[in-house]
Protein backbone atom coordinates (compact mmCIF):
# COMPACT_ATOMS: atom_id res chain seq x y z
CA UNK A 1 0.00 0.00 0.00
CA UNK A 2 2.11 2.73 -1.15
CA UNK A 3 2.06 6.54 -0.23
CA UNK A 4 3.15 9.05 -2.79
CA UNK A 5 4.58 12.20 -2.33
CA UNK A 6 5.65 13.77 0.75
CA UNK A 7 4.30 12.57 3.81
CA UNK A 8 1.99 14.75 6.26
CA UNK A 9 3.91 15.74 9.41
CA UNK A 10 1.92 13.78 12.23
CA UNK A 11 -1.12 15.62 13.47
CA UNK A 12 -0.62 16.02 17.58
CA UNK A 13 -3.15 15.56 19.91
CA UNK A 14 -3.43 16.79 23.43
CA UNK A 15 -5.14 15.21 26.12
CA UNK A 16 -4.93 18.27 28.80
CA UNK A 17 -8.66 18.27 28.89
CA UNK A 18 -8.35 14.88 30.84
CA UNK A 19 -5.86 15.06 33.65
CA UNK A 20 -5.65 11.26 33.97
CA UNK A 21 -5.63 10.78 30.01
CA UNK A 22 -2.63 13.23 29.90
CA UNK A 23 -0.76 11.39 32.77
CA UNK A 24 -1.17 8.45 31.53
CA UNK A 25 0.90 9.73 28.00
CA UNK A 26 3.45 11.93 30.88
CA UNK A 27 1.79 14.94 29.91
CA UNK A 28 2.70 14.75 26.15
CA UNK A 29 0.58 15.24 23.09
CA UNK A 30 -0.32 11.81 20.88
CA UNK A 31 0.56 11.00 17.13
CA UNK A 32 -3.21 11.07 15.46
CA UNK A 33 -3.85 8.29 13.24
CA UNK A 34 -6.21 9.58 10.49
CA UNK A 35 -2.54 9.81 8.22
CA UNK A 36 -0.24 7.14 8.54
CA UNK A 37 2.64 6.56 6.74
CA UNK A 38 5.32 4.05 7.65
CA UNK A 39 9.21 4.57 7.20
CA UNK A 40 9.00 2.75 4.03
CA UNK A 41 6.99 4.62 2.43
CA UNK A 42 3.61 2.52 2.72
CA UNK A 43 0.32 3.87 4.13
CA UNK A 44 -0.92 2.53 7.56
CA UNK A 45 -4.66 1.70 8.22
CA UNK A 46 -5.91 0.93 4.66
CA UNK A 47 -9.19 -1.63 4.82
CA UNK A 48 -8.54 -3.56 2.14
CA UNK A 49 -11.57 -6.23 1.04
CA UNK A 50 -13.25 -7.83 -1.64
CA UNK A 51 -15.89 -5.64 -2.75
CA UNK A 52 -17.70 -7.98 -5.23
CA UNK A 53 -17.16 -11.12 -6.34
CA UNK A 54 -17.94 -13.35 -3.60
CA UNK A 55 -20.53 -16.47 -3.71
CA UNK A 56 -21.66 -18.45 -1.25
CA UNK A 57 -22.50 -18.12 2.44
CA UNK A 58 -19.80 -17.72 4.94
CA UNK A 59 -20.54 -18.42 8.78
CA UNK A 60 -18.67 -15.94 11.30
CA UNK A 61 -16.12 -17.17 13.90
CA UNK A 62 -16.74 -18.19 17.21
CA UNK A 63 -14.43 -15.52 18.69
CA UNK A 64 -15.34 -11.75 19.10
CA UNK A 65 -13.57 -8.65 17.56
CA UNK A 66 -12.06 -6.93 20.13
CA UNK A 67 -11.80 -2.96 20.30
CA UNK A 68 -10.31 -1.76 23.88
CA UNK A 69 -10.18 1.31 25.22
CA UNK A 70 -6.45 1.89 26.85
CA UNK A 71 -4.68 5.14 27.12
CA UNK A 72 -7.62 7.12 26.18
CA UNK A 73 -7.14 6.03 22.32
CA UNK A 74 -8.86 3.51 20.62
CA UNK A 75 -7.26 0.09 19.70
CA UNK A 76 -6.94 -1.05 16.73
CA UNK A 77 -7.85 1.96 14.83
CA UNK A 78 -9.17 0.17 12.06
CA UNK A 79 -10.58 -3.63 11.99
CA UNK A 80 -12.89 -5.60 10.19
CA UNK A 81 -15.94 -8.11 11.39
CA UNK A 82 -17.91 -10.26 9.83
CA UNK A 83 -21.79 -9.94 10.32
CA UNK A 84 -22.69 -11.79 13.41
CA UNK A 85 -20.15 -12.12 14.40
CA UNK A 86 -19.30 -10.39 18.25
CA UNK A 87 -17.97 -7.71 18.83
CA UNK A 88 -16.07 -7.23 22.13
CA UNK A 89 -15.95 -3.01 23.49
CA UNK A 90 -13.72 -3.16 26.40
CA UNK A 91 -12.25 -0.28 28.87
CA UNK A 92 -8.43 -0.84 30.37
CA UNK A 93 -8.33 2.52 31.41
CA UNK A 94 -9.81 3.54 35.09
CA UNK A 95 -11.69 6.37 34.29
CA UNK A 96 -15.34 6.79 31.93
CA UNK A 97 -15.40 5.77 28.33
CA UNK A 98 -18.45 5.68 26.40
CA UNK A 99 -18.10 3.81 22.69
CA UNK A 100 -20.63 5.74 20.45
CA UNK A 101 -21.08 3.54 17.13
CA UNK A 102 -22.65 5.69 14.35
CA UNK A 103 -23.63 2.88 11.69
CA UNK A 104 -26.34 3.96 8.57
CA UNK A 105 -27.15 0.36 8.03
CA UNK A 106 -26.96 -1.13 10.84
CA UNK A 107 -28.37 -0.10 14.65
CA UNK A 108 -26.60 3.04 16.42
CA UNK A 109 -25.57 1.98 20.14
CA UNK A 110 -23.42 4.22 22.68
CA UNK A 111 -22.22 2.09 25.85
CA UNK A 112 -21.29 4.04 28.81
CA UNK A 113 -18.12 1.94 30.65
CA UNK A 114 -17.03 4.05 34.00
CA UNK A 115 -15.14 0.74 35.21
CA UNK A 116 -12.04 -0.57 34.16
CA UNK A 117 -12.13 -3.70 32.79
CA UNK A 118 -16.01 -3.49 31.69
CA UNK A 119 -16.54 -5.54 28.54
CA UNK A 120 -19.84 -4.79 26.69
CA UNK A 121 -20.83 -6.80 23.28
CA UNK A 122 -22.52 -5.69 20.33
CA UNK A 123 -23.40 -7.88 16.69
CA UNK A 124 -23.76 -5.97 13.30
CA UNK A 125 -27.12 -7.69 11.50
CA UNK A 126 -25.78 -6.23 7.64
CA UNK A 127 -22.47 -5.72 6.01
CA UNK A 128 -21.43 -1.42 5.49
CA UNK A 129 -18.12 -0.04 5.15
CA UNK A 130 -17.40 1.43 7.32
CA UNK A 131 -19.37 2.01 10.37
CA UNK A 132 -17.30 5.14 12.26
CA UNK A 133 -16.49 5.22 16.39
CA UNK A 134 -16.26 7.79 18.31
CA UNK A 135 -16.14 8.83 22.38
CA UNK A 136 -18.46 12.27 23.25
CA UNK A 137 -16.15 12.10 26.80
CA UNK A 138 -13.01 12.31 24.18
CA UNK A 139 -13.56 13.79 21.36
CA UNK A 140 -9.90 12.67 20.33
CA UNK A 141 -10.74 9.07 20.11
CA UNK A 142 -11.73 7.90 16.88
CA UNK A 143 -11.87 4.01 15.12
CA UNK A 144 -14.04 2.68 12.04
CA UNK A 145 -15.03 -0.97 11.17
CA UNK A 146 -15.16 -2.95 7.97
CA UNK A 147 -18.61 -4.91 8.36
CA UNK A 148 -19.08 -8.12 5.82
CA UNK A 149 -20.71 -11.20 5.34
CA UNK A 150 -17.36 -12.70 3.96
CA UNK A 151 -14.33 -13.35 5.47
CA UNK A 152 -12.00 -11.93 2.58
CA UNK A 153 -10.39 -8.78 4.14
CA UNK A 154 -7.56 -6.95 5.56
CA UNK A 155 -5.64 -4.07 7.39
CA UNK A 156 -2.48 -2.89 6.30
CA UNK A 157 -0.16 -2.11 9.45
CA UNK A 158 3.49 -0.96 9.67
CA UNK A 159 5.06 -2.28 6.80
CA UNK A 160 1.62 -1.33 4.40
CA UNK A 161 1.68 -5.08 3.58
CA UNK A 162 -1.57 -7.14 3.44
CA UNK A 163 -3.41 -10.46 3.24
CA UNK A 164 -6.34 -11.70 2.05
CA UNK A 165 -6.45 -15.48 2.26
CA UNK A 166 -8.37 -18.67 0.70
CA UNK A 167 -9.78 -17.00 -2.03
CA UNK A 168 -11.75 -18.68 -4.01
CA UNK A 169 -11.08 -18.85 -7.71
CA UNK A 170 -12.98 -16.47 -9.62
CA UNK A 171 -12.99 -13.10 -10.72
CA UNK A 172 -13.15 -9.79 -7.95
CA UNK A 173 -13.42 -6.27 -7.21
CA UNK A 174 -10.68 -5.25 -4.47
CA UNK A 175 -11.28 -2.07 -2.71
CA UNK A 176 -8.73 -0.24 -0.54
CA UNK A 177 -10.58 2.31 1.98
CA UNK A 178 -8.48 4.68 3.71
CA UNK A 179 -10.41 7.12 6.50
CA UNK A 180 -8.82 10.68 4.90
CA UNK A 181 -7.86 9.60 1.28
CA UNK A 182 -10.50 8.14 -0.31
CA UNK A 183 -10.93 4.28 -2.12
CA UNK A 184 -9.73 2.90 -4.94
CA UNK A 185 -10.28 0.02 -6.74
CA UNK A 186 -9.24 -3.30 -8.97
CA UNK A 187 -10.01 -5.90 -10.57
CA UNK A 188 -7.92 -9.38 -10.41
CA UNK A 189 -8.81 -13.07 -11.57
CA UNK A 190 -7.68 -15.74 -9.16
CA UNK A 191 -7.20 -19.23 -10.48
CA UNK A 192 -7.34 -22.43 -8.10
CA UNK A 193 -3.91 -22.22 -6.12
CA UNK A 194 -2.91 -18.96 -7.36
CA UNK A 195 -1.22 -16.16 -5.36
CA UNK A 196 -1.76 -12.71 -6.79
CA UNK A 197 -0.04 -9.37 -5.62
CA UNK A 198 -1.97 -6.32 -6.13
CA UNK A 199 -0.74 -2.83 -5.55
CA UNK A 200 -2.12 0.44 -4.28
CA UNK A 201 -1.22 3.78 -4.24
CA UNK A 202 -2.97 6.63 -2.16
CA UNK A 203 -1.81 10.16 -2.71
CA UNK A 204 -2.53 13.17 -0.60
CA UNK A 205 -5.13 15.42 -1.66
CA UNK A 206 -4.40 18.97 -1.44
């Protein structure tokens, strides 16, 4: 997932309005991650999934999607999860959280957690990419999910490098989402026991 052109000096945010957010980061300001790009030149945080293509019904795993709450900040900032599949909101930090999911498919839900170490689980009923997070006690916080009824997608991390396994054969549309710089799109044609590499490259819009 490549990055062209100059990359964006890291956007700093400040967590002074919380006292105990700010402690916990020794009173310094946090790298945001809406822009992303790695020391090689790759672009962090791209959603990467088969857009069309797919046949067939897929059942979700047994094991929830976790997004936790630690340091005041969101983790992972991006993910994907299937359709019923669980997903698991949980708070590390000892202090208020509240996980406000603002889907246009799927049903809204905002979960209060004052406790560290509350877990609170939610399922998606249709696929929609992407369904956006936020926290109204910090405004900072911010995470979006890929929701499908397939298994076939990905998140590139810090090498830009990703995955999308046990594709059928057949013919597909591969999307690459990124929060601040758009999609893009291609098309590839897998044959039985095939490995294809596809490349894409985001610029910065001015």
């Amino acid at each position: 997932m490549k990055f062209k052109g100059e990359a964006p000096k890291p956007r700093l945010i400040s967590m002074k309005a919380d006292r105990q957010c700010d402690a916990m980061h020794g009173g310094k300001p946090v790298e945001a991650e809406d822009v992303v790009v790695n020391q090689n030149g790759t672009l962090k945080w791209v959603f990467v999934y088969v857009k069309e293509g797919v046949k067939g019904k897929y059942n979700p795993p047994a094991e929830p999607v976790v997004l936790d709450q630690q340091g005041c900040w969101y983790h992972p900032h991006v993910f994907g999860i299937m359709v019923g599949q669980k997903l698991e909101v949980r708070n590390s930090d000892p202090l208020l959280h509240n996980i406000h999911a603002m889907p246009k498919k799927n049903k809204p839900f905002n979960i209060g957690q004052p406790v560290k170490g509350m877990k609170s689980y939610y399922t998606f009923t249709v696929p929609e990419v992407m369904v956006p997070f936020k926290c109204d006690v910090h405004p900072w916080m911010s995470a979006y999910a890929g929701v499908l009824d397939h298994p076939f997608f990905s998140v590139t991390g810090d090498k830009g490098e990703f995955e999308i396994k046990n594709l059928p054969p057949g013919t597909y549309t591969i999307e690459a989402w990124h929060a601040k710089l758009g999609t893009q799109v291609q098309t590839i044609t897998v044959k039985a026991g095939e490995t294809k590499t596809i490349e894409f490259t985001f610029e910065r819009k001015k």
